[in-house]
PDB file of N, CA and C in Angstrom:
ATOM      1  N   UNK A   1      50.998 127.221  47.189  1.00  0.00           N
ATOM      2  CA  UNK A   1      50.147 126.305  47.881  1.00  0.00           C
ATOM      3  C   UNK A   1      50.848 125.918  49.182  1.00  0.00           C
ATOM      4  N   UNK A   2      50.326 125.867  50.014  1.00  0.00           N
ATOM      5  CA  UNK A   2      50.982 125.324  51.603  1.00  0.00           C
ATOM      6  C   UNK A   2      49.919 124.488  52.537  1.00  0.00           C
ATOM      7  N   UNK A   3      50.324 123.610  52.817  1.00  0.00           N
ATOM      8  CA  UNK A   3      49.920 122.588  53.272  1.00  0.00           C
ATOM      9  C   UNK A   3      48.763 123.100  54.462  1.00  0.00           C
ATOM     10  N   UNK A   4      47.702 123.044  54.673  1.00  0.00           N
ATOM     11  CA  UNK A   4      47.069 123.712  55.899  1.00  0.00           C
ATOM     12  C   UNK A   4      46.454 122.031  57.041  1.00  0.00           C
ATOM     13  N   UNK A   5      46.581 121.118  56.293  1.00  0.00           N
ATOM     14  CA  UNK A   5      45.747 120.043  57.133  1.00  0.00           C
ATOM     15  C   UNK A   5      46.825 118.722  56.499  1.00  0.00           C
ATOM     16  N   UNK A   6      47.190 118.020  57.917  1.00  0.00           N
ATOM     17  CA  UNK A   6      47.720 116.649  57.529  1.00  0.00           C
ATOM     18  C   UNK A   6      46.381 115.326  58.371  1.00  0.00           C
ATOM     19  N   UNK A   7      46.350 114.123  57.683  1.00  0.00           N
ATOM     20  CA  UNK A   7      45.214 113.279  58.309  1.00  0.00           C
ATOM     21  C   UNK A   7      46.128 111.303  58.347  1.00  0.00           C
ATOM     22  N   UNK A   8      45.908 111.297  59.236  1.00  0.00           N
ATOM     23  CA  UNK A   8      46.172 109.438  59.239  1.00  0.00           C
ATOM     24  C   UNK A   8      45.123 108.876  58.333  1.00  0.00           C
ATOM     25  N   UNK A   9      45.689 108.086  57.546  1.00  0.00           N
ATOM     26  CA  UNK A   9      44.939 107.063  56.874  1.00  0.00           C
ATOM     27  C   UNK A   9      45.147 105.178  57.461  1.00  0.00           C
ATOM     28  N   UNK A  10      44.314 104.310  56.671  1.00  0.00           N
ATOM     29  CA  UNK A  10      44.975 103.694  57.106  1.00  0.00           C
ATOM     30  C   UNK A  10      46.031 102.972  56.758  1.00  0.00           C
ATOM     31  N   UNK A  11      46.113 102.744  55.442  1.00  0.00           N
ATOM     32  CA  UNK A  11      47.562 102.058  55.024  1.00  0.00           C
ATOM     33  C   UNK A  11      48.189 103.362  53.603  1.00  0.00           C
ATOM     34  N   UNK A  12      49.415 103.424  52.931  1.00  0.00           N
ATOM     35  CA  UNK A  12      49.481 104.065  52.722  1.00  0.00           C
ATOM     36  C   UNK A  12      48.730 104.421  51.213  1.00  0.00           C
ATOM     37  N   UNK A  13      49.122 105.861  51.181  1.00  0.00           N
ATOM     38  CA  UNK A  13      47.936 106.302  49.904  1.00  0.00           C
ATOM     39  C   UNK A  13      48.845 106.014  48.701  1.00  0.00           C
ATOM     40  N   UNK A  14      47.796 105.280  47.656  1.00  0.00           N
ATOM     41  CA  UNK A  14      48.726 105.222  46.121  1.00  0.00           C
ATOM     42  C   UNK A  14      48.043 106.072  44.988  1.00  0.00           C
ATOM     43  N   UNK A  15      46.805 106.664  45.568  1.00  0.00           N
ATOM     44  CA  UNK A  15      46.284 107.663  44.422  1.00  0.00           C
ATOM     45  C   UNK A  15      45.054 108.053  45.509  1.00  0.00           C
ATOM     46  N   UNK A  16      44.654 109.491  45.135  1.00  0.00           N
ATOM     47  CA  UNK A  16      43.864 110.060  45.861  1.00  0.00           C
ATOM     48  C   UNK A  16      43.159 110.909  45.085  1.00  0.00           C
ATOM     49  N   UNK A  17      41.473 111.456  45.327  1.00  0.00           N
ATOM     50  CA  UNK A  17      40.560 112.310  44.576  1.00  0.00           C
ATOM     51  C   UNK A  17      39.458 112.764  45.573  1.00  0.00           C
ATOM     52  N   UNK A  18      39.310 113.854  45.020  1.00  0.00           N
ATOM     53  CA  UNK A  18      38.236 115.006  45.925  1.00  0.00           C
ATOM     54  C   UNK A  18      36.919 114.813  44.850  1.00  0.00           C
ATOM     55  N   UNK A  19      35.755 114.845  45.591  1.00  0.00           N
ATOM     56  CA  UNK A  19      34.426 114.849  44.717  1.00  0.00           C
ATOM     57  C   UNK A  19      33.148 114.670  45.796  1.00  0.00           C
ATOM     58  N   UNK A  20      32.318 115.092  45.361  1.00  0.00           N
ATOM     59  CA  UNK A  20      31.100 114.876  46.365  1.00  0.00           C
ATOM     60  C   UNK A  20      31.378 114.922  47.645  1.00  0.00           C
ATOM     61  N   UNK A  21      32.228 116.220  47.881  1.00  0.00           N
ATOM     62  CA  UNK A  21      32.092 116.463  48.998  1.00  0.00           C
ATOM     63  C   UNK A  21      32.742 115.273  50.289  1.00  0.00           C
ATOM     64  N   UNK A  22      33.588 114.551  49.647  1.00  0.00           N
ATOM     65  CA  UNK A  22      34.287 113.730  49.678  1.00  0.00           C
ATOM     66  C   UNK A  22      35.986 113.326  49.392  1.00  0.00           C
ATOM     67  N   UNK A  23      36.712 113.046  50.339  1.00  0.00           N
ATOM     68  CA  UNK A  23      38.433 113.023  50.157  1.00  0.00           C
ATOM     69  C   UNK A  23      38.472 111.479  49.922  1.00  0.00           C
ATOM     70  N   UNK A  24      38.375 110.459  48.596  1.00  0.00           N
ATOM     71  CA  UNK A  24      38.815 109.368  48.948  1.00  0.00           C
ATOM     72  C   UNK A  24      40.368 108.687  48.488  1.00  0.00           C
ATOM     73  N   UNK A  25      40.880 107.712  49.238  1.00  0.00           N
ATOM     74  CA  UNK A  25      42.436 107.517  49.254  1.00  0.00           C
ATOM     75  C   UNK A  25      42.196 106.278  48.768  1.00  0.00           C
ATOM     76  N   UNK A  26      43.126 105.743  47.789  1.00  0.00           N
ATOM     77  CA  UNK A  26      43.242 104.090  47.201  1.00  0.00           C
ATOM     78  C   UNK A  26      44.994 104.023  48.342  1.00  0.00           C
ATOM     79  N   UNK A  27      44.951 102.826  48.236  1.00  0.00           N
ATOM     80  CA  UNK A  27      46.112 102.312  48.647  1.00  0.00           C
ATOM     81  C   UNK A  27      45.740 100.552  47.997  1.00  0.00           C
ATOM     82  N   UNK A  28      46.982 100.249  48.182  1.00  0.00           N
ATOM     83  CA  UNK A  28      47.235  98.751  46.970  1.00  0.00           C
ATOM     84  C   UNK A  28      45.919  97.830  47.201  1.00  0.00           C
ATOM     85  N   UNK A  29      45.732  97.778  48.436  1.00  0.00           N
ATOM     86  CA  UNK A  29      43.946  96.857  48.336  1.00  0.00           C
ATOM     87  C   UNK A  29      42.957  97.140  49.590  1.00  0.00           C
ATOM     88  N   UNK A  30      42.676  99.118  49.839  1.00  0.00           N
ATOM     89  CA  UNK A  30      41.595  99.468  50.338  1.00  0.00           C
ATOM     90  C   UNK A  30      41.075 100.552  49.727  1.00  0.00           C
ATOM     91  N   UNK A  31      40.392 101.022  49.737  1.00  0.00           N
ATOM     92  CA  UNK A  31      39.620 102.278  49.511  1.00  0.00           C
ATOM     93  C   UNK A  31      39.482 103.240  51.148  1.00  0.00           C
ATOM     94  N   UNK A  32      39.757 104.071  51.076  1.00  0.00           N
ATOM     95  CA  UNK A  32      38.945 104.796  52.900  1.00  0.00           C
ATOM     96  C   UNK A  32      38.787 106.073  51.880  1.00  0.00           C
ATOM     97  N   UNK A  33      37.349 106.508  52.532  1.00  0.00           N
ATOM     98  CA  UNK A  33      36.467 107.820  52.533  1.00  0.00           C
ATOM     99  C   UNK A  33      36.534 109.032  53.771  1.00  0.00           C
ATOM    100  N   UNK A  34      36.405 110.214  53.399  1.00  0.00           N
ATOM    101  CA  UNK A  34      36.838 111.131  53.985  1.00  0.00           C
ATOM    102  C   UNK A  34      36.350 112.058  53.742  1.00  0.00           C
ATOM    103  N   UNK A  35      34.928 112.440  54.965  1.00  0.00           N
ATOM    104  CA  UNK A  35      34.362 113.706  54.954  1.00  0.00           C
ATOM    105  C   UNK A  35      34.921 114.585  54.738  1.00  0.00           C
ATOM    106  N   UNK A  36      34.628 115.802  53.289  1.00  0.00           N
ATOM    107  CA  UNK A  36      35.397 116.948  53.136  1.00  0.00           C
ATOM    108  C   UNK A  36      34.625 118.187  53.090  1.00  0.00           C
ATOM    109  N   UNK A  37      34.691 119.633  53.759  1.00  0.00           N
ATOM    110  CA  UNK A  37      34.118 120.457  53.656  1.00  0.00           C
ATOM    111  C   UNK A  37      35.309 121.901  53.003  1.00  0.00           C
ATOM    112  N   UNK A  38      35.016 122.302  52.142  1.00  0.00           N
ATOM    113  CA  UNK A  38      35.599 123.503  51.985  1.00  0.00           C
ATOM    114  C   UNK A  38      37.282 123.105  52.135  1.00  0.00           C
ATOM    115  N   UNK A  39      37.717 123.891  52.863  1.00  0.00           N
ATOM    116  CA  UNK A  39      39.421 123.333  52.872  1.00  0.00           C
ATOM    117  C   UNK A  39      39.655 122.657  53.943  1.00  0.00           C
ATOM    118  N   UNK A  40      38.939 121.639  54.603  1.00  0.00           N
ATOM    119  CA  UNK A  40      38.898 121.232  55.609  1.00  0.00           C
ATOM    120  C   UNK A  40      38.080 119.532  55.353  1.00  0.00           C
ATOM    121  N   UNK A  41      38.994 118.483  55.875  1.00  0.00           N
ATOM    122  CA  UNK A  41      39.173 116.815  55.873  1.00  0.00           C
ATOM    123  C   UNK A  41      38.480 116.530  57.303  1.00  0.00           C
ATOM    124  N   UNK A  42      37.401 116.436  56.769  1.00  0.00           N
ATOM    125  CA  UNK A  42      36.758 115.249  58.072  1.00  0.00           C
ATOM    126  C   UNK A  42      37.323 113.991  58.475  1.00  0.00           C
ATOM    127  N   UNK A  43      36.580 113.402  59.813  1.00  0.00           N
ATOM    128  CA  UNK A  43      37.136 112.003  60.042  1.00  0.00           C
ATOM    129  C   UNK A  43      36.620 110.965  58.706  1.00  0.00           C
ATOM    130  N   UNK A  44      36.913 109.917  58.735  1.00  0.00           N
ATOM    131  CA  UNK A  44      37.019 108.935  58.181  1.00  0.00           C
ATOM    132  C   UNK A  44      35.627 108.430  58.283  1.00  0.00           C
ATOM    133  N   UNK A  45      34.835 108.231  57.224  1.00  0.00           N
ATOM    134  CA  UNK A  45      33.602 107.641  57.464  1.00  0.00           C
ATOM    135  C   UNK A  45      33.220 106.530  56.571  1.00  0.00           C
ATOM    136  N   UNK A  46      34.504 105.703  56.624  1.00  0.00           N
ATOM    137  CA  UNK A  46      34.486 104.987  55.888  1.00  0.00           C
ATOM    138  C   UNK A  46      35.271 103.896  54.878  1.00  0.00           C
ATOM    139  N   UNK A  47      35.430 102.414  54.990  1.00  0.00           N
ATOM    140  CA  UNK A  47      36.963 101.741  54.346  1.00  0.00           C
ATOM    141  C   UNK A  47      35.783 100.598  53.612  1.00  0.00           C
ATOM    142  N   UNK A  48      36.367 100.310  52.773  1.00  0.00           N
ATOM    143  CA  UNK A  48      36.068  99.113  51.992  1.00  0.00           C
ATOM    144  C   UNK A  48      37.803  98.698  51.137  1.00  0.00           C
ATOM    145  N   UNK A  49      37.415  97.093  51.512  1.00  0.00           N
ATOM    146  CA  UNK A  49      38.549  95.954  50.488  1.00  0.00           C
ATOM    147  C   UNK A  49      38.338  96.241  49.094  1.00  0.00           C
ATOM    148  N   UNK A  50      39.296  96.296  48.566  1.00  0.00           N
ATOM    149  CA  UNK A  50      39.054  95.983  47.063  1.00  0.00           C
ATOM    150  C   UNK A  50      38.995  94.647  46.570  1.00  0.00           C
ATOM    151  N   UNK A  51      38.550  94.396  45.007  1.00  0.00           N
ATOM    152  CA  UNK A  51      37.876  93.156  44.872  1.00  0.00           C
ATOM    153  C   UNK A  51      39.118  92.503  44.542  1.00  0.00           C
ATOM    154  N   UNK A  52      39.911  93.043  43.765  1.00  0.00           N
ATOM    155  CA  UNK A  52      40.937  92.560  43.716  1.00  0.00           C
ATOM    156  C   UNK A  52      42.282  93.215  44.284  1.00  0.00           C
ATOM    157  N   UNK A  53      42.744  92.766  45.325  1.00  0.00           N
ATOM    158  CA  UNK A  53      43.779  93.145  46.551  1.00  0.00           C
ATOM    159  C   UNK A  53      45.001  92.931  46.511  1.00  0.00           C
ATOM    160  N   UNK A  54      45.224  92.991  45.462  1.00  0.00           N
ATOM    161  CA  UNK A  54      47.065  91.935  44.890  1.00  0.00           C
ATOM    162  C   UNK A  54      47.873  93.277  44.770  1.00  0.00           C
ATOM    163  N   UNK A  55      47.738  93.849  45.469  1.00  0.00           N
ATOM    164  CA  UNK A  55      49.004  95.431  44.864  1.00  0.00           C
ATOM    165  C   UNK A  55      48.528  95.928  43.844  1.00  0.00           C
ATOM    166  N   UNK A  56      48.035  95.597  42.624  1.00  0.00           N
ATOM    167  CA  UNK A  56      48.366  96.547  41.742  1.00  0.00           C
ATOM    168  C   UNK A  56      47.268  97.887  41.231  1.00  0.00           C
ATOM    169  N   UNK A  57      46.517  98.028  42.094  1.00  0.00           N
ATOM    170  CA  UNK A  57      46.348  99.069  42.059  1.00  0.00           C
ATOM    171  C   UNK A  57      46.474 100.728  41.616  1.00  0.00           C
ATOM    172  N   UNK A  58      46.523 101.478  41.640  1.00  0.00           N
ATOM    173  CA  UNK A  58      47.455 102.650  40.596  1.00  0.00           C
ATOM    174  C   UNK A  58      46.650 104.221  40.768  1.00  0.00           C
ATOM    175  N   UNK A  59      45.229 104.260  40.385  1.00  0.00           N
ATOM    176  CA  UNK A  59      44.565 105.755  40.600  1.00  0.00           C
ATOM    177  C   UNK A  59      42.895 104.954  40.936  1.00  0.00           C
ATOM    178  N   UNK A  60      42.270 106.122  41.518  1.00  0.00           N
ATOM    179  CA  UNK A  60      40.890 106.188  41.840  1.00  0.00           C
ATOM    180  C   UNK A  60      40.505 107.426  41.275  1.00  0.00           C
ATOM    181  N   UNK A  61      38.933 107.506  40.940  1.00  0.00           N
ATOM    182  CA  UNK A  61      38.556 108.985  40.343  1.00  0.00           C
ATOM    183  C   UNK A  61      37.061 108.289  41.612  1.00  0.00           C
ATOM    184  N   UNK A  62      36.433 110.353  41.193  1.00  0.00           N
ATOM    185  CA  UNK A  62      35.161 109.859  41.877  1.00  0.00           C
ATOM    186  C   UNK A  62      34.174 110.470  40.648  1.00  0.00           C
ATOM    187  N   UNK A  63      33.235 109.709  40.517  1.00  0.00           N
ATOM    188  CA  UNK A  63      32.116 110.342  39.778  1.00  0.00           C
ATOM    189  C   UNK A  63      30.833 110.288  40.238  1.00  0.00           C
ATOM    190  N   UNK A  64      29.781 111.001  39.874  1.00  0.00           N
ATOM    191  CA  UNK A  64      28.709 110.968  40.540  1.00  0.00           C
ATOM    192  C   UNK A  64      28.293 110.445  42.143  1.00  0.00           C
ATOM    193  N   UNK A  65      28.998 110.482  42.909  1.00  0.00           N
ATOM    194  CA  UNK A  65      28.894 109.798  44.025  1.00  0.00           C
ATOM    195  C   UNK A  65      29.356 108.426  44.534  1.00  0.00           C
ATOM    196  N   UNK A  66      30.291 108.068  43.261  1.00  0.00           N
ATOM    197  CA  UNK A  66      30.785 106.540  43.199  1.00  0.00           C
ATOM    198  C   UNK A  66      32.329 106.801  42.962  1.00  0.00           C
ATOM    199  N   UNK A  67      33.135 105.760  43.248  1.00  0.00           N
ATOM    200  CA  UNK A  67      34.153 105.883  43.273  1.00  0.00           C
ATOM    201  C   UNK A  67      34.876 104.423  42.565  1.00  0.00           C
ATOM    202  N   UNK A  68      35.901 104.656  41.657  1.00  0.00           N
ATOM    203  CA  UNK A  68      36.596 103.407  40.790  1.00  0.00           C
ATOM    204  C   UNK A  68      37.717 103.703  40.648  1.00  0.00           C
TER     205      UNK A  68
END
């Protein structure tokens, strides 16, 4: 495997998942979304707060078009 694409986020990533056509990144209290096509990371279309923002945080999955 070799790295073909690096991307800025905005704070750093603590768990990350591919789904619907979609790259999304958790970090301790945001979510950001990330147009994905094939082997290739779109811009950013997208950040939301989490509800609860205290660090502890840990993994994200995506399912059906939703993300937890």
């Amino acid at each position: 495997m070799q790295p073909i694409q690096t991307l800025k986020t905005t704070s750093q990533p603590v768990s990350v998942t591919f789904g619907h056509d979609h790259l999304v990144v958790l970090s301790t209290n945001m979510a950001e979304s990330f147009n994905a096509y094939r082997n290739t990371v779109g811009s950013n279309d997208g950040i939301t707060q989490l509800l609860i923002g205290d660090g502890s945080s840990a993994q994200i999955i995506s399912y059906a078009g939703r993300a937890i």
